[in-house]
C-alpha atoms as a PDB file:
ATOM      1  CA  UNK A   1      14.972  -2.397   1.616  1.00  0.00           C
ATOM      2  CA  UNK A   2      12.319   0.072   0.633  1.00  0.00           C
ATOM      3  CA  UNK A   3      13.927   2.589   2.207  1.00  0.00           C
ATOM      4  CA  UNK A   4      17.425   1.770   0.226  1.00  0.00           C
ATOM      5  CA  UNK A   5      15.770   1.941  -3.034  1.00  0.00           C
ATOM      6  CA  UNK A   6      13.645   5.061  -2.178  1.00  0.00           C
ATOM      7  CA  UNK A   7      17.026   6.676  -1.533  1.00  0.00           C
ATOM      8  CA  UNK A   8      18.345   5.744  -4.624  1.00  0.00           C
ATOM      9  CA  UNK A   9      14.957   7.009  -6.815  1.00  0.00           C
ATOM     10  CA  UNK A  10      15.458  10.359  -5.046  1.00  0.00           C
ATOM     11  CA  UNK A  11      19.045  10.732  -6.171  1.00  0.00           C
ATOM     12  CA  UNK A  12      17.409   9.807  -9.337  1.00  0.00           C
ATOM     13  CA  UNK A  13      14.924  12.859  -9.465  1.00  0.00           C
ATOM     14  CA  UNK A  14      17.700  14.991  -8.599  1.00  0.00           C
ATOM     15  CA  UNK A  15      19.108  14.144 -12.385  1.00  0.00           C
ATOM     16  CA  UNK A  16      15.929  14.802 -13.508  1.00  0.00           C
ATOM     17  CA  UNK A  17      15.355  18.270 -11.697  1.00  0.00           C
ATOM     18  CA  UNK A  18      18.876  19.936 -11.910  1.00  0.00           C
ATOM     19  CA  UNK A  19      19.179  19.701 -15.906  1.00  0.00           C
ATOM     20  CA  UNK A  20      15.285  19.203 -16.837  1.00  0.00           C
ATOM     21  CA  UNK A  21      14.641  23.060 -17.922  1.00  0.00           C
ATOM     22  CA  UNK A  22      17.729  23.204 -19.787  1.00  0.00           C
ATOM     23  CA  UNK A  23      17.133  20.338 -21.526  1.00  0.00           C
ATOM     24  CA  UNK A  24      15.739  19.716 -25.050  1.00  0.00           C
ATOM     25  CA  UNK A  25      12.645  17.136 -25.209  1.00  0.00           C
ATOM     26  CA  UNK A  26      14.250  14.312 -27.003  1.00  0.00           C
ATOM     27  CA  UNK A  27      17.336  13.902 -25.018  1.00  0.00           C
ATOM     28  CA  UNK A  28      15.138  14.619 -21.733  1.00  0.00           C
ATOM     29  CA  UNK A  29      13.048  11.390 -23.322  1.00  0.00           C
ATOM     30  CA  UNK A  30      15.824   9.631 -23.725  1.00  0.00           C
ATOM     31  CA  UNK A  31      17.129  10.312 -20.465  1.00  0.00           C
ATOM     32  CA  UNK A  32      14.069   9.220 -18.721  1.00  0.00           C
ATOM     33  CA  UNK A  33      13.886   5.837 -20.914  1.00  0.00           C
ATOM     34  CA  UNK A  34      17.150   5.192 -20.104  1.00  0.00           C
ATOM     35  CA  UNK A  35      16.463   5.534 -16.153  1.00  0.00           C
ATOM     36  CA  UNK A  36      13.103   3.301 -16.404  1.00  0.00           C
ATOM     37  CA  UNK A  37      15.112   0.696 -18.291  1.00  0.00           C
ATOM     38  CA  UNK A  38      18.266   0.934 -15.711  1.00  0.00           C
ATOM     39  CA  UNK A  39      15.470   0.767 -12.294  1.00  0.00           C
ATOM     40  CA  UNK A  40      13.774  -2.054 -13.838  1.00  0.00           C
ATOM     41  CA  UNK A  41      16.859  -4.285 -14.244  1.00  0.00           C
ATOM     42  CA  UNK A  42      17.677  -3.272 -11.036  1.00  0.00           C
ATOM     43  CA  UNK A  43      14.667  -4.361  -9.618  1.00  0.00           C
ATOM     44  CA  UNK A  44      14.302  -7.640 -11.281  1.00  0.00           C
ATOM     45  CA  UNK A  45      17.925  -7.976  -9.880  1.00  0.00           C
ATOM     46  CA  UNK A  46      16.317  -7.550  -6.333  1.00  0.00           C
ATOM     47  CA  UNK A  47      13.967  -9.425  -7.258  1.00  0.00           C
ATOM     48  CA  UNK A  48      16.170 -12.546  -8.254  1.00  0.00           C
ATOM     49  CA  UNK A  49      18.099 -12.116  -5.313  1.00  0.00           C
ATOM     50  CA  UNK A  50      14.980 -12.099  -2.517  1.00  0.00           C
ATOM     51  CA  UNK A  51      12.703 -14.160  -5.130  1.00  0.00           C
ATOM     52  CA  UNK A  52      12.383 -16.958  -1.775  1.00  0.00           C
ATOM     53  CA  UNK A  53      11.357 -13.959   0.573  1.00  0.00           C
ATOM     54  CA  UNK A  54       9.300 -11.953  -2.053  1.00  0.00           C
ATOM     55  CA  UNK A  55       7.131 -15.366  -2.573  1.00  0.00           C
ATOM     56  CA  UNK A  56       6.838 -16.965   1.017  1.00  0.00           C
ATOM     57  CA  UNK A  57       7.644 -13.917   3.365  1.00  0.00           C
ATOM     58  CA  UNK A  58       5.389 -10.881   1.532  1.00  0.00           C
ATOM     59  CA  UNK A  59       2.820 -13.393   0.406  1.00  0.00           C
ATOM     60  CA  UNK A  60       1.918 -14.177   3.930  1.00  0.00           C
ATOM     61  CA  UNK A  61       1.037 -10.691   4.410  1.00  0.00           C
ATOM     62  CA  UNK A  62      -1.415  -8.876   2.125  1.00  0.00           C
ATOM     63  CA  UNK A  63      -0.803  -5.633   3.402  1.00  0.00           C
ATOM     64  CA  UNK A  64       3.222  -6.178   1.645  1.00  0.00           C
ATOM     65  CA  UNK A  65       3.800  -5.412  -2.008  1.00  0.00           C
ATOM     66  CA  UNK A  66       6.171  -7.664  -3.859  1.00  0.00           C
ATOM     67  CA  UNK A  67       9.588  -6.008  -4.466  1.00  0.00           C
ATOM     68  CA  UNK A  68       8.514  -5.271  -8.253  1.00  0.00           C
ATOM     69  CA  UNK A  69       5.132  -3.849  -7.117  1.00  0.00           C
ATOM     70  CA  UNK A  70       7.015  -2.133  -4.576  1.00  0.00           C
ATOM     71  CA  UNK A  71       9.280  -0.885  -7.080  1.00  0.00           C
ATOM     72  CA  UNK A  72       6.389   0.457  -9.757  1.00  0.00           C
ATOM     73  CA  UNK A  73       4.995   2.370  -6.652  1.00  0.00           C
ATOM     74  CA  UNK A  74       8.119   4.665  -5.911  1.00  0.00           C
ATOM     75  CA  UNK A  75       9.318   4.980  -9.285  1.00  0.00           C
ATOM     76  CA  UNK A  76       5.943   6.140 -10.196  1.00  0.00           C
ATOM     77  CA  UNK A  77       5.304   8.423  -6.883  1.00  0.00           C
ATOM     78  CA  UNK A  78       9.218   9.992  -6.847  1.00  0.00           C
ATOM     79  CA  UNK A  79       9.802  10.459 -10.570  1.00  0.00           C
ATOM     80  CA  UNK A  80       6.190  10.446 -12.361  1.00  0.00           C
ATOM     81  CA  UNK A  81       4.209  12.102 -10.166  1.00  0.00           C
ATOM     82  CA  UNK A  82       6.817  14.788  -9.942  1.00  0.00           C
ATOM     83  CA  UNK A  83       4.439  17.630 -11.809  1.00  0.00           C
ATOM     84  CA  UNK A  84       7.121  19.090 -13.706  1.00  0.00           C
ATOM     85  CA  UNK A  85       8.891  15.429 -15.215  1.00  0.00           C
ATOM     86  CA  UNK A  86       5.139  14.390 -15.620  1.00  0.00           C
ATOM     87  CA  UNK A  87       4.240  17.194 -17.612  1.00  0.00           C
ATOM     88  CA  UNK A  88       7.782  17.437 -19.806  1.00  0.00           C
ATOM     89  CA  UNK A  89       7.545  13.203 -20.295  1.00  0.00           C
ATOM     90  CA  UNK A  90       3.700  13.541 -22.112  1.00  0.00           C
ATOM     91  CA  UNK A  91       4.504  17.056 -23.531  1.00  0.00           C
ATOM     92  CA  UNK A  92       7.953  15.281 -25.224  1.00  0.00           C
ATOM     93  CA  UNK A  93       6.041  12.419 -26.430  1.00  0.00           C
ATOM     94  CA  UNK A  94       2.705  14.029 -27.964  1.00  0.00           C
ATOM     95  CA  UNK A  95       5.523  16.290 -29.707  1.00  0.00           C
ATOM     96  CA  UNK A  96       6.903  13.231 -31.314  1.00  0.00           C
ATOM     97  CA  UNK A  97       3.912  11.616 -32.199  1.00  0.00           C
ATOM     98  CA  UNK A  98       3.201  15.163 -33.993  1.00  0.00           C
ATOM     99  CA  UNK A  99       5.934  15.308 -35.809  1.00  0.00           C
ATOM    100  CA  UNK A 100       6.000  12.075 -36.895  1.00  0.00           C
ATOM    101  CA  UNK A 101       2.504  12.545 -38.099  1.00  0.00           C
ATOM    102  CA  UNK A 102       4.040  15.131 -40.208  1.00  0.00           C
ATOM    103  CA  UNK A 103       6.596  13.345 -41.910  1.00  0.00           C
ATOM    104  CA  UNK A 104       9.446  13.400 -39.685  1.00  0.00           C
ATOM    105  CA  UNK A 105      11.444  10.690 -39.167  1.00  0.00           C
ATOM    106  CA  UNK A 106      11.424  10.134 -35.183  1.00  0.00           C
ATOM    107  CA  UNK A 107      12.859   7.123 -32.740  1.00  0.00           C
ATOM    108  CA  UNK A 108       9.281   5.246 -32.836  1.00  0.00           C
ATOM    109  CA  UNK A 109      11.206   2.633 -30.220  1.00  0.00           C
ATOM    110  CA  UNK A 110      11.569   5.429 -27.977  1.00  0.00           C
ATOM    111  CA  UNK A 111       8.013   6.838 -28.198  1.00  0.00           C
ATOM    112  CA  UNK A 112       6.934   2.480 -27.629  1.00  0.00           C
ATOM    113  CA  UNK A 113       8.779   2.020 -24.599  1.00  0.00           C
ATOM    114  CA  UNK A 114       8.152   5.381 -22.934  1.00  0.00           C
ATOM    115  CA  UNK A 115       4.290   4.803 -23.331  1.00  0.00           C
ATOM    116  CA  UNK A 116       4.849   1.248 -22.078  1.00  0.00           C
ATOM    117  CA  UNK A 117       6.757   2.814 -18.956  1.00  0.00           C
ATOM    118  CA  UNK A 118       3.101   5.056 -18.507  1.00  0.00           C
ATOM    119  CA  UNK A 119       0.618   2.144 -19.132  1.00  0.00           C
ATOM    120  CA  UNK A 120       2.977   0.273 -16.174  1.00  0.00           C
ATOM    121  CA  UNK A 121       2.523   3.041 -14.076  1.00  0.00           C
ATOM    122  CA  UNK A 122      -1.639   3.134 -14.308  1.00  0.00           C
END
């Protein structure tokens, strides 16, 4: 199963890499919100579906991380670790936050749930 969904974060930074220089901040932002919010439905999905396994099997052996800790640990080694997404994801937001602090109006949910994604990924 790891390897399924390590697969599928890879074709994930592939989204990220082909259009990331070409893209502006915001809808890069919004892009990468929208992929944190679509892996971790997916993963509470998994989740549901192997919650028996993830509890007895995984428990049984400390040196397994539950499918959501599993889950944290590639999106956060494929996608945030990736130097270039890392940089453009704190560069984007510290832009916003300026801005705002300016007088801009800016998507404040946005800015909330894309430090949230970050603070997960400690």
């Amino acid at each position: 199963m790891r390897q399924i969904c390590e697969e599928h974060i890879k074709a994930q930074i592939l989204q990220f890499s082909n259009f990331m220089d070409s893209m502006a901040n915001v809808p890069f932002l919004k892009k990468m919100d929208k992929c944190w919010q679509d892996h971790g439905r997916k993963m509470i999905m998994i989740r549901n579906i192997f919650l028996f396994l993830d509890r007895t099997y995984v428990f049984q052996f400390s040196m397994l991380s539950s499918i959501w800790d599993m889950g944290l640990e590639l999106f956060k080694s494929h996608i945030i670790c990736e130097q270039s997404v890392q940089s453009k994801t704190v560069n984007g937001i510290l832009l916003l936050i300026e801005k705002e602090r300016n007088g801009e109006m800016i998507d404040q949910g946005l800015v909330e749930r894309l430090l949230v994604m970050l603070s997960d990924l400690q």
